[in-house]
C-alpha atoms as a PDB file:
ATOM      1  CA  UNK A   1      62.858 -63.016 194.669  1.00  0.00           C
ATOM      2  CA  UNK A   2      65.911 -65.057 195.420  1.00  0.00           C
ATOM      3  CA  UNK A   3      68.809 -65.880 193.493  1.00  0.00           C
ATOM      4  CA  UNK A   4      70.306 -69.446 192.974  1.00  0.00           C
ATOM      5  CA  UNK A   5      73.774 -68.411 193.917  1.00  0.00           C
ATOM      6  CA  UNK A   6      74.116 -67.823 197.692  1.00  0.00           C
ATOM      7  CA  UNK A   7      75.849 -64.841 199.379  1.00  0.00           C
ATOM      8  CA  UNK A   8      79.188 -65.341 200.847  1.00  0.00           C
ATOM      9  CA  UNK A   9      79.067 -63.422 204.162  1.00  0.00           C
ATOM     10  CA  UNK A  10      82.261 -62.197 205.945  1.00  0.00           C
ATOM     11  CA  UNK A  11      83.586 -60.323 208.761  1.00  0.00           C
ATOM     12  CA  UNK A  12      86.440 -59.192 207.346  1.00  0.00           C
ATOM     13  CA  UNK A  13      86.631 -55.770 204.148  1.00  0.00           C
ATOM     14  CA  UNK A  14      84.397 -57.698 201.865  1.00  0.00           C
ATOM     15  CA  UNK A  15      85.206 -56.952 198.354  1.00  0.00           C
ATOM     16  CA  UNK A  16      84.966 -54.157 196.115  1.00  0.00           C
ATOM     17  CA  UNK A  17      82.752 -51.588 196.236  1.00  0.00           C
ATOM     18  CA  UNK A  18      79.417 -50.979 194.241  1.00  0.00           C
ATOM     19  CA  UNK A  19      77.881 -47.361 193.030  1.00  0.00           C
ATOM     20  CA  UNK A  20      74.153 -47.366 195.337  1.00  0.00           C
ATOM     21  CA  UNK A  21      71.032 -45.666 193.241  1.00  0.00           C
ATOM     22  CA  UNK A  22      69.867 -42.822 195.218  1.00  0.00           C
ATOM     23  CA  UNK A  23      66.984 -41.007 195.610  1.00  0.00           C
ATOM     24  CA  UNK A  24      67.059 -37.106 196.420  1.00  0.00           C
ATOM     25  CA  UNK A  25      64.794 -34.356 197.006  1.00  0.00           C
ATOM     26  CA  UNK A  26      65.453 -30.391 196.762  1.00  0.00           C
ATOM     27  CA  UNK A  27      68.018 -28.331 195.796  1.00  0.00           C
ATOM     28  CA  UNK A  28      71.561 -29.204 195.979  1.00  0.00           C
ATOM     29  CA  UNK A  29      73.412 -26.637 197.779  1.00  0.00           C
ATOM     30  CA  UNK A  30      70.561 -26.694 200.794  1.00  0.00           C
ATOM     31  CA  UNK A  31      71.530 -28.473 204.101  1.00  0.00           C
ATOM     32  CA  UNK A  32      71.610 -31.845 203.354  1.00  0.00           C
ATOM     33  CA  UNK A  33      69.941 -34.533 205.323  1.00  0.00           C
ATOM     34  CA  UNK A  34      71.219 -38.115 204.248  1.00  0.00           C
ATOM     35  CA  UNK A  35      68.400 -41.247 205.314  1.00  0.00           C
ATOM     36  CA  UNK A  36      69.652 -44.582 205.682  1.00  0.00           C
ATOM     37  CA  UNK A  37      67.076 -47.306 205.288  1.00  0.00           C
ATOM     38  CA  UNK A  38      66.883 -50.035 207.602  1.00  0.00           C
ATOM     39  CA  UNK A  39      66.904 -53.632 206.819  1.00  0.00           C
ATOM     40  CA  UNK A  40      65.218 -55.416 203.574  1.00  0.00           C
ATOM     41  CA  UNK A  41      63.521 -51.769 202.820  1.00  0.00           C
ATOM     42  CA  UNK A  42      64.258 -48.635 200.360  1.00  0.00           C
ATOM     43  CA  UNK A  43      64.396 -45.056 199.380  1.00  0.00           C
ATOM     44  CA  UNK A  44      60.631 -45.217 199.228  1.00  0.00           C
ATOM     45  CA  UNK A  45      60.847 -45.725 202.968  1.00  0.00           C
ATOM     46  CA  UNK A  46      61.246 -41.973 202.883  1.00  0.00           C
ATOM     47  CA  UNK A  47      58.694 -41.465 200.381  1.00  0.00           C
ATOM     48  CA  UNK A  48      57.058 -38.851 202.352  1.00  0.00           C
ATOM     49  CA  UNK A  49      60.004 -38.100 204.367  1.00  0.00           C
ATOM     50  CA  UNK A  50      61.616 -36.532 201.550  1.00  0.00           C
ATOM     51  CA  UNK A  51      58.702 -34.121 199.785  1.00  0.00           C
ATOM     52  CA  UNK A  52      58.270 -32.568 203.459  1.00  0.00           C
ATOM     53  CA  UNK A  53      62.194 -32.505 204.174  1.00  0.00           C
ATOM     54  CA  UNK A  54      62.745 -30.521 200.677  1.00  0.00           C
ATOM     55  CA  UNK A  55      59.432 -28.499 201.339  1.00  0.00           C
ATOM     56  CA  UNK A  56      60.570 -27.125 204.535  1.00  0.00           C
ATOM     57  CA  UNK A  57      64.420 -26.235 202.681  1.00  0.00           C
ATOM     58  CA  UNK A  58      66.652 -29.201 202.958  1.00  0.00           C
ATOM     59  CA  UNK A  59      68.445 -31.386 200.346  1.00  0.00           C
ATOM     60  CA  UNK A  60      67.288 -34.701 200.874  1.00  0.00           C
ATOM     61  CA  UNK A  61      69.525 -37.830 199.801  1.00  0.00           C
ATOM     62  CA  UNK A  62      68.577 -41.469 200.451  1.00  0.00           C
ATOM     63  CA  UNK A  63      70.538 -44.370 199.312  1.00  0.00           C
ATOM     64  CA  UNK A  64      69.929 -48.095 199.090  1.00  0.00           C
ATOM     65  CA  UNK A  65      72.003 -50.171 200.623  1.00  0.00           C
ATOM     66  CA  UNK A  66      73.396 -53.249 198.163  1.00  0.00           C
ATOM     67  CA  UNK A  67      70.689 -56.020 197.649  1.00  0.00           C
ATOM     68  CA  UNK A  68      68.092 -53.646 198.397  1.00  0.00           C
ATOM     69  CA  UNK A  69      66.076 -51.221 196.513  1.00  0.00           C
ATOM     70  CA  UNK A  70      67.649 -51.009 192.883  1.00  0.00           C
ATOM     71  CA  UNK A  71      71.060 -51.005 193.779  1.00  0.00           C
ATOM     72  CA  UNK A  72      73.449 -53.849 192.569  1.00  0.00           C
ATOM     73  CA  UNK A  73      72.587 -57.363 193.785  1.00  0.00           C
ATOM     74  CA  UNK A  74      76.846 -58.799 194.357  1.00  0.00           C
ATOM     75  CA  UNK A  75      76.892 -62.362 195.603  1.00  0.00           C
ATOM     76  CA  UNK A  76      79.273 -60.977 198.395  1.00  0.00           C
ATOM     77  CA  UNK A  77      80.084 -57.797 200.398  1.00  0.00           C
ATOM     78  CA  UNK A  78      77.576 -57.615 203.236  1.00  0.00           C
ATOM     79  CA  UNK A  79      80.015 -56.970 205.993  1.00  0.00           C
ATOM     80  CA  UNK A  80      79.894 -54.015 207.607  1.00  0.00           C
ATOM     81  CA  UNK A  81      83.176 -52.303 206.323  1.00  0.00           C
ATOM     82  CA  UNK A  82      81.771 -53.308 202.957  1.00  0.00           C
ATOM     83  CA  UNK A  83      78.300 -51.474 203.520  1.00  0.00           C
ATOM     84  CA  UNK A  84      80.047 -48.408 204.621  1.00  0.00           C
ATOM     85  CA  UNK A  85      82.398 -48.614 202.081  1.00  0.00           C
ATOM     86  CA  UNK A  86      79.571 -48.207 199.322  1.00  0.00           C
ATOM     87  CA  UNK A  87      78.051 -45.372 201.405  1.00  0.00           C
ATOM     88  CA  UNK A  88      81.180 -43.815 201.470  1.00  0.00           C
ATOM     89  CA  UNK A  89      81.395 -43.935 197.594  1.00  0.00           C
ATOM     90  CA  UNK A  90      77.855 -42.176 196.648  1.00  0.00           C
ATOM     91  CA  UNK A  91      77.891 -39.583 200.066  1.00  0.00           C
ATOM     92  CA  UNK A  92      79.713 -36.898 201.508  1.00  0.00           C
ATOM     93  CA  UNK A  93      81.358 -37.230 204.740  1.00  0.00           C
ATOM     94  CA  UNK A  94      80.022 -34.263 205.858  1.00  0.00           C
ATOM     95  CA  UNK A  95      76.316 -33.567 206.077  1.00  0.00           C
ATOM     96  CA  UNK A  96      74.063 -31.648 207.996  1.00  0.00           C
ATOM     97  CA  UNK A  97      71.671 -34.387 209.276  1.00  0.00           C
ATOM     98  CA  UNK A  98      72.183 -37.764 209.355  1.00  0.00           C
ATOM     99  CA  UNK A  99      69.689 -40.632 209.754  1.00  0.00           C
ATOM    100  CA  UNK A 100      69.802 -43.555 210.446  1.00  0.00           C
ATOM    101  CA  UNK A 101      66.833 -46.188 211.082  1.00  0.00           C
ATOM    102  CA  UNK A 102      66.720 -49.686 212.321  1.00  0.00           C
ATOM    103  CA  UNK A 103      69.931 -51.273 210.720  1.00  0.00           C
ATOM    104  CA  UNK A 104      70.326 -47.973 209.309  1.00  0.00           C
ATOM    105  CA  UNK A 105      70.900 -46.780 212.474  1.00  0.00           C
ATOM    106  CA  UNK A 106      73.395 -49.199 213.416  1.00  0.00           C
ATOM    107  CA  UNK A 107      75.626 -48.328 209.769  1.00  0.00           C
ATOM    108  CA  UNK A 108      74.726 -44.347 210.607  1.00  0.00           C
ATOM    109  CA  UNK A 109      76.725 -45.007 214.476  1.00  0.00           C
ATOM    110  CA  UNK A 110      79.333 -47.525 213.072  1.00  0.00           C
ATOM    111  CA  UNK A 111      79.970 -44.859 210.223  1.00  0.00           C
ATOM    112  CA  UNK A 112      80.114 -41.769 212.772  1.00  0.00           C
ATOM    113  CA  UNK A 113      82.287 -44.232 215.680  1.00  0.00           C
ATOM    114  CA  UNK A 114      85.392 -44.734 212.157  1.00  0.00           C
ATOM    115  CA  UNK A 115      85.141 -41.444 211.026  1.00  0.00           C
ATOM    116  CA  UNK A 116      83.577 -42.406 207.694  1.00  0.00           C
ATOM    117  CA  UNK A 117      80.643 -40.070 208.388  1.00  0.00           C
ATOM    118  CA  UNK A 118      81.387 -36.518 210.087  1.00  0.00           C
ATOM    119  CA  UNK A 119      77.182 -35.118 210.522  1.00  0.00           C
ATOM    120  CA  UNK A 120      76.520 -31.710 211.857  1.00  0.00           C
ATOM    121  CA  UNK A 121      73.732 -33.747 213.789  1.00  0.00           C
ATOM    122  CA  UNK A 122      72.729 -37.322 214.135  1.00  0.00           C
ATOM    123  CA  UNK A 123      69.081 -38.526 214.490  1.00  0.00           C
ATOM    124  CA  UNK A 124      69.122 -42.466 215.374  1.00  0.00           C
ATOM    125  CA  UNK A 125      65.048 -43.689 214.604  1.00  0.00           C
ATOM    126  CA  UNK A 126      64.767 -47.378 216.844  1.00  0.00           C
ATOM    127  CA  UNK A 127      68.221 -48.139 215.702  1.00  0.00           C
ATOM    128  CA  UNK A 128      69.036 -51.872 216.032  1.00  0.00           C
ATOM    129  CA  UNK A 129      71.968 -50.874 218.611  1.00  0.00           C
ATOM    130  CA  UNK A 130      72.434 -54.539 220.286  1.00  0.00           C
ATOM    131  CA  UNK A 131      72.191 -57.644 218.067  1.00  0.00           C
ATOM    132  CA  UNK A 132      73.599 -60.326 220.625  1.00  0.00           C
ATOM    133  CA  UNK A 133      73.886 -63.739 218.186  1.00  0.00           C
ATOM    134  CA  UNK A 134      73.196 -64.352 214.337  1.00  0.00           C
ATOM    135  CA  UNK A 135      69.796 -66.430 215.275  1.00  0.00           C
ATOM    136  CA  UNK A 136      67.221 -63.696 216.001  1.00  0.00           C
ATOM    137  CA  UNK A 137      67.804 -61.751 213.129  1.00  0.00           C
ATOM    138  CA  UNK A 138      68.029 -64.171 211.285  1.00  0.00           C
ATOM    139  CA  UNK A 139      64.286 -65.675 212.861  1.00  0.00           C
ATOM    140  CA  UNK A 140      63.120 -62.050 212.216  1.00  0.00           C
ATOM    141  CA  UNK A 141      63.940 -61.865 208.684  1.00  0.00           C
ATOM    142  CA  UNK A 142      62.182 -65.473 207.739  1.00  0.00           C
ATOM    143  CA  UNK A 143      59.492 -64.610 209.276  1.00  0.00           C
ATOM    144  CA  UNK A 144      59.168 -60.897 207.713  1.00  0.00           C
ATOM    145  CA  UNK A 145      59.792 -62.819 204.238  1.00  0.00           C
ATOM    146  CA  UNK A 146      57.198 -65.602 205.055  1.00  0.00           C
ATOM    147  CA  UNK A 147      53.940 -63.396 206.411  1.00  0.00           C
ATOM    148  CA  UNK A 148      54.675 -59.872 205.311  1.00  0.00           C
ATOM    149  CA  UNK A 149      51.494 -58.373 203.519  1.00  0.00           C
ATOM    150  CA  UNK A 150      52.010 -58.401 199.941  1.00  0.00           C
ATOM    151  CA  UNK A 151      49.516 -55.771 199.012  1.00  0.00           C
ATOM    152  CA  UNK A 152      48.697 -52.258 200.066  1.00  0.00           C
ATOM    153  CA  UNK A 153      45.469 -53.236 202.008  1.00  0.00           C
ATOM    154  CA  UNK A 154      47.417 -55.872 203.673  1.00  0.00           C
ATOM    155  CA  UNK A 155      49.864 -53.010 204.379  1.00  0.00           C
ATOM    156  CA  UNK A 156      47.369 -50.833 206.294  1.00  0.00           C
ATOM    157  CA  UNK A 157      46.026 -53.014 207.816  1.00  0.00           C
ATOM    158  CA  UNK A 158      48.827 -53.615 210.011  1.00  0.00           C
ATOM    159  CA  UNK A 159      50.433 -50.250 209.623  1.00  0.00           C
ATOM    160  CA  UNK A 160      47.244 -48.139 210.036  1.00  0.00           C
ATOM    161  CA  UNK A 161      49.158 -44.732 210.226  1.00  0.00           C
ATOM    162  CA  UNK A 162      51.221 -44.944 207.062  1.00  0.00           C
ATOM    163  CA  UNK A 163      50.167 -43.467 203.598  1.00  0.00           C
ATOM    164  CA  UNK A 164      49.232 -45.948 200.790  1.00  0.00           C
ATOM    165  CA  UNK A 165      52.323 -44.577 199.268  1.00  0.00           C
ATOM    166  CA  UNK A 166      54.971 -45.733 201.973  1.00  0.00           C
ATOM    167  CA  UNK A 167      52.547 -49.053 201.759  1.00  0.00           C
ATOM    168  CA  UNK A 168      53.325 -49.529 198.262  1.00  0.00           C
ATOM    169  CA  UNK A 169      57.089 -48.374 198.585  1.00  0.00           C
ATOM    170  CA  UNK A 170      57.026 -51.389 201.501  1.00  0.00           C
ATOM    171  CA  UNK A 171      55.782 -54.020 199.290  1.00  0.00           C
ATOM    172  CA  UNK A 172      58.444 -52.494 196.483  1.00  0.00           C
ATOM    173  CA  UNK A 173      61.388 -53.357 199.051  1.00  0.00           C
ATOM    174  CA  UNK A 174      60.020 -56.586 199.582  1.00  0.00           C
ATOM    175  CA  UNK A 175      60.274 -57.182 195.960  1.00  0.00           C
ATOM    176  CA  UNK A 176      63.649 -56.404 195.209  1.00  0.00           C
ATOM    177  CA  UNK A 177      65.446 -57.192 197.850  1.00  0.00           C
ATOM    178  CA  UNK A 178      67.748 -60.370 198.071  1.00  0.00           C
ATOM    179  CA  UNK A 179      66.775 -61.885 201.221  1.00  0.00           C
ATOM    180  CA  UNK A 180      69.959 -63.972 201.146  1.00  0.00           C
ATOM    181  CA  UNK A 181      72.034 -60.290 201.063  1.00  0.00           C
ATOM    182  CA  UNK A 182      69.828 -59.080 203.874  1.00  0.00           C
ATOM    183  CA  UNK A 183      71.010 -62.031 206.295  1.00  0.00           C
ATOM    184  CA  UNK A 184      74.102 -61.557 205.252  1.00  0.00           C
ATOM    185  CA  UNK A 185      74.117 -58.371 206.326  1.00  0.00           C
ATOM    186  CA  UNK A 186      71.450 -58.263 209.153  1.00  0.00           C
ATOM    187  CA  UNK A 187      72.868 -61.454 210.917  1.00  0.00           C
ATOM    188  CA  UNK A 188      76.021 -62.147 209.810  1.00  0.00           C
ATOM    189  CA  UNK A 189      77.679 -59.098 211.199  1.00  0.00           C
ATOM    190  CA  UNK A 190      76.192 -60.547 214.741  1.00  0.00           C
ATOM    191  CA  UNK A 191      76.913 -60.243 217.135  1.00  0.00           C
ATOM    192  CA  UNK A 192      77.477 -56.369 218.074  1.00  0.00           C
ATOM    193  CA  UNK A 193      76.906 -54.038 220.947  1.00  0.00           C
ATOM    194  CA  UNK A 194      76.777 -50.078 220.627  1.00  0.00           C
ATOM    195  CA  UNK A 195      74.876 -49.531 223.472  1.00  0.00           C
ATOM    196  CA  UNK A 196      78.488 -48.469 225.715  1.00  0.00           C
ATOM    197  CA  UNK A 197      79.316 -46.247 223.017  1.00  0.00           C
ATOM    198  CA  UNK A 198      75.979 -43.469 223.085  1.00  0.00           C
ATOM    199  CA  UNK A 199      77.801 -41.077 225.266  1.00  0.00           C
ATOM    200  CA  UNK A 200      80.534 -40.923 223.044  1.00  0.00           C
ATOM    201  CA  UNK A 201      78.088 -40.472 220.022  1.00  0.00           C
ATOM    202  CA  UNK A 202      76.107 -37.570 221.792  1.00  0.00           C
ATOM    203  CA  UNK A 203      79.513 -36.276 222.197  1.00  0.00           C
ATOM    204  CA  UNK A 204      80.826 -35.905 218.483  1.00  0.00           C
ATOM    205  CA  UNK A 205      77.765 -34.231 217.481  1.00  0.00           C
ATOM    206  CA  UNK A 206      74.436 -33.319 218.192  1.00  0.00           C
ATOM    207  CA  UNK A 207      72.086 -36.666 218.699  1.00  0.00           C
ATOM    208  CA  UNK A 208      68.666 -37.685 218.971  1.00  0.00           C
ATOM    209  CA  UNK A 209      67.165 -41.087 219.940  1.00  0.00           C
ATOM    210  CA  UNK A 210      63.856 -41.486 218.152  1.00  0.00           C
ATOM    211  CA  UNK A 211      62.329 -44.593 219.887  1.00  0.00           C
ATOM    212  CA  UNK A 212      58.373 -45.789 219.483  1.00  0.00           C
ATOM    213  CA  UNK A 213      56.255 -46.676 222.754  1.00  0.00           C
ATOM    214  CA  UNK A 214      57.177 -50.438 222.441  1.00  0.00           C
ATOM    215  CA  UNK A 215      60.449 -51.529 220.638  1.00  0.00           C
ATOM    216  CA  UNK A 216      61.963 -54.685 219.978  1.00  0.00           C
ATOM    217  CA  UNK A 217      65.182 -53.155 219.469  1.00  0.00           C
ATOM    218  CA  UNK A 218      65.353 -50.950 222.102  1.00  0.00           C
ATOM    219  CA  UNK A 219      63.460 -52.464 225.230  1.00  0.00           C
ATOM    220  CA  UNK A 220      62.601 -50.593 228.227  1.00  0.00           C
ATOM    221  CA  UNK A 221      65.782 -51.634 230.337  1.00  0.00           C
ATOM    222  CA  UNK A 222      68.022 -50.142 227.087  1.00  0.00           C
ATOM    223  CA  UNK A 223      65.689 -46.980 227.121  1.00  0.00           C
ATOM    224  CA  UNK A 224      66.102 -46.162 230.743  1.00  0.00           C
ATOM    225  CA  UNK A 225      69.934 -46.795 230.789  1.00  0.00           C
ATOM    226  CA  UNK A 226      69.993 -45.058 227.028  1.00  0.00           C
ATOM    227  CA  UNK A 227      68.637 -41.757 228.901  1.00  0.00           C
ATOM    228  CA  UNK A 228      70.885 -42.247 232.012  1.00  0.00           C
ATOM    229  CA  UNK A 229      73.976 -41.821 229.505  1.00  0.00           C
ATOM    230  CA  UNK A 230      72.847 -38.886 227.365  1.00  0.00           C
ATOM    231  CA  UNK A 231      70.155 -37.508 229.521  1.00  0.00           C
ATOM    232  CA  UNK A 232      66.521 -37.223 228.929  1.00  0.00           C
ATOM    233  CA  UNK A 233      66.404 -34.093 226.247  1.00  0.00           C
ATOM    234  CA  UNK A 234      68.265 -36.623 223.795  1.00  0.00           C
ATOM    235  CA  UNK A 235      65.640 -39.823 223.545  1.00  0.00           C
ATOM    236  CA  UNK A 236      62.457 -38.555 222.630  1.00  0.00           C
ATOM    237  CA  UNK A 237      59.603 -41.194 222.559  1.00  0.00           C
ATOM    238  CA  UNK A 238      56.360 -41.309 219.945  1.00  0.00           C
ATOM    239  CA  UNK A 239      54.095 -43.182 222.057  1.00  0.00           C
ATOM    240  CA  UNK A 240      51.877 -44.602 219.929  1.00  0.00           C
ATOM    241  CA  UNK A 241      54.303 -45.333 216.854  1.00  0.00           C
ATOM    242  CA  UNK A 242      55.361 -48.102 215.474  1.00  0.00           C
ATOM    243  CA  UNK A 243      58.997 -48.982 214.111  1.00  0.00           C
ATOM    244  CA  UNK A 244      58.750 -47.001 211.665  1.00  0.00           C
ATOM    245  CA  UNK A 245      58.311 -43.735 213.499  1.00  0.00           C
ATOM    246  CA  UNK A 246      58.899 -41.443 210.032  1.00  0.00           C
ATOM    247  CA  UNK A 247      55.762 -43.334 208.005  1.00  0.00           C
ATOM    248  CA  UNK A 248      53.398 -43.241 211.462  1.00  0.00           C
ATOM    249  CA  UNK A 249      54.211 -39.423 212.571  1.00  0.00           C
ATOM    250  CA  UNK A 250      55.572 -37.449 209.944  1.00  0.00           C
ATOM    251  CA  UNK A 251      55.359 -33.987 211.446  1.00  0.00           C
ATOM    252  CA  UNK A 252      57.183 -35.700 214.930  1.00  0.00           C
ATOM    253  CA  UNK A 253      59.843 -36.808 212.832  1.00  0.00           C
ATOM    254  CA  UNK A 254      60.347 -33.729 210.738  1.00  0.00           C
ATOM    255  CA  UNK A 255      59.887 -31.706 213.508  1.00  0.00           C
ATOM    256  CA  UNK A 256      63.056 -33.039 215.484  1.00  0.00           C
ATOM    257  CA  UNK A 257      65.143 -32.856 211.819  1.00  0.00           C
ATOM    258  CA  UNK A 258      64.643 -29.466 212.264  1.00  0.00           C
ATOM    259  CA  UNK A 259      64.898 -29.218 215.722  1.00  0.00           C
ATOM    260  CA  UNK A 260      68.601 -30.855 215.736  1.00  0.00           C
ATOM    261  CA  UNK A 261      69.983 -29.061 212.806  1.00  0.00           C
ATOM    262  CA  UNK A 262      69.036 -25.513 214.535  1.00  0.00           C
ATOM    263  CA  UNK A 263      70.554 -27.298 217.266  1.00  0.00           C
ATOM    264  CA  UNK A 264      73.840 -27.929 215.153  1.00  0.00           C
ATOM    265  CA  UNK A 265      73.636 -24.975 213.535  1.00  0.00           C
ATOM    266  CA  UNK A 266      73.611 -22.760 216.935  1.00  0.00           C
ATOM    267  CA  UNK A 267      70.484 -21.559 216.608  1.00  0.00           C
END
């Protein structure tokens, strides 16, 4: 669905601020892992995530980014001070686990790199780290909105590991989101580079790269220099996953939750 009035995107603060719905799962007061979607998706990304997150004793909190999910649809306010301005609003700065996938990875660094976010650990799943022009995002998000499958079968069919509930939740996102918001946001924060600054992340907390067997957003030359920085216990690789490494192989990607906040927590 998109609206007649176009966005307005900026480099600079953006505007004001908007209150992001939220999805959560367990008990308050449990350590609290916070999921940041990636790009044109929402909480039901972690539609399984969550369930087997609060099962195994964590608070679970996802929000949706503005112009995705069902949070507010503003004309304006994609930038990237904006975005973590809203997160800022709806989430504590401290948290147990953080992550972040895709362009949710890219917020969940920029938001640990100013100080907005302050994570006991940090799990980045294929997080969109490099984005050298506006152009290929912006190629990569017609085409998504052109041939993505608009039913579940459709969904499977090209995502053969996923549940027929993260398939639905997928065709959900596509929905609601405003496609002019997600350029906005997706390519008109391009370019950016955050590859020099992994060291420095590893540094500030505990930090896991969650990368698939093939990634667009992380190709093999990125990988091997990825590793070189923050050494090979710190990029763990799902072979045969896809992108979305949480929907193809949800006990790998619960199991290094875990893993990293025993690892944070000194255990």
């Amino acid at each position: 669905m998109t609206p007649t009035t176009p966005v307005t995107p900026g480099p600079g603060a953006g505007p004001e601020t908007v209150w992001l719905n939220r999805a959560s799962w367990g008990r308050p007061g449990d350590p609290l892992v916070v999921c940041l979607h990636g790009i044109t998706s929402n909480a039901a990304s972690w539609t399984d995530v969550g369930p087997r997150l609060a099962e195994l004793g964590f608070h679970v909190l996802a929000p949706e980014l503005r112009g995705h999910g069902e949070s507010p649809r503003p004309d304006s306010g994609y930038d990237t001070a904006t975005l973590l301005a809203d997160l800022r609003q709806v989430l504590p700065a401290d948290m147990d686990v953080l992550v972040g996938h895709s362009f949710g990875g890219y917020l969940a660094q920029e938001g640990v790199l100013r100080g907005i976010f302050r994570p006991g650990a940090l799990l980045l799943e294929d997080p969109v780290s490099h984005q050298p022009d506006p152009e290929t995002p912006t190629d990569m998000l017609e085409w998504d909105r052109l041939n993505l499958p608009r039913t579940i079968e459709g969904t499977l069919e090209l995502n053969p590991g996923w549940s027929r509930k993260d398939a639905a939740g997928k065709i959900l996102s596509l929905e609601q989101v405003r496609w002019d918001g997600a350029r906005a946001a997706f390519a008109g924060n391009a370019p950016w580079d955050q590859r020099p600054a992994a060291a420095l992340i590893a540094a500030r907390q505990p930090t896991a790269w969650l990368l698939p067997g093939t990634s667009r957003f992380v190709p093999a030359e990125d990988a091997a220099a990825l590793v070189a920085a923050v050494g090979p216990d710190s990029v763990v690789t799902v072979e045969k996953a896809g992108h979305s490494i949480h929907r193809d192989d949800l006990g790998a990607f619960t199991a290094l939750v875990v893993r990293l906040h025993r690892r944070a927590a000194g255990r």
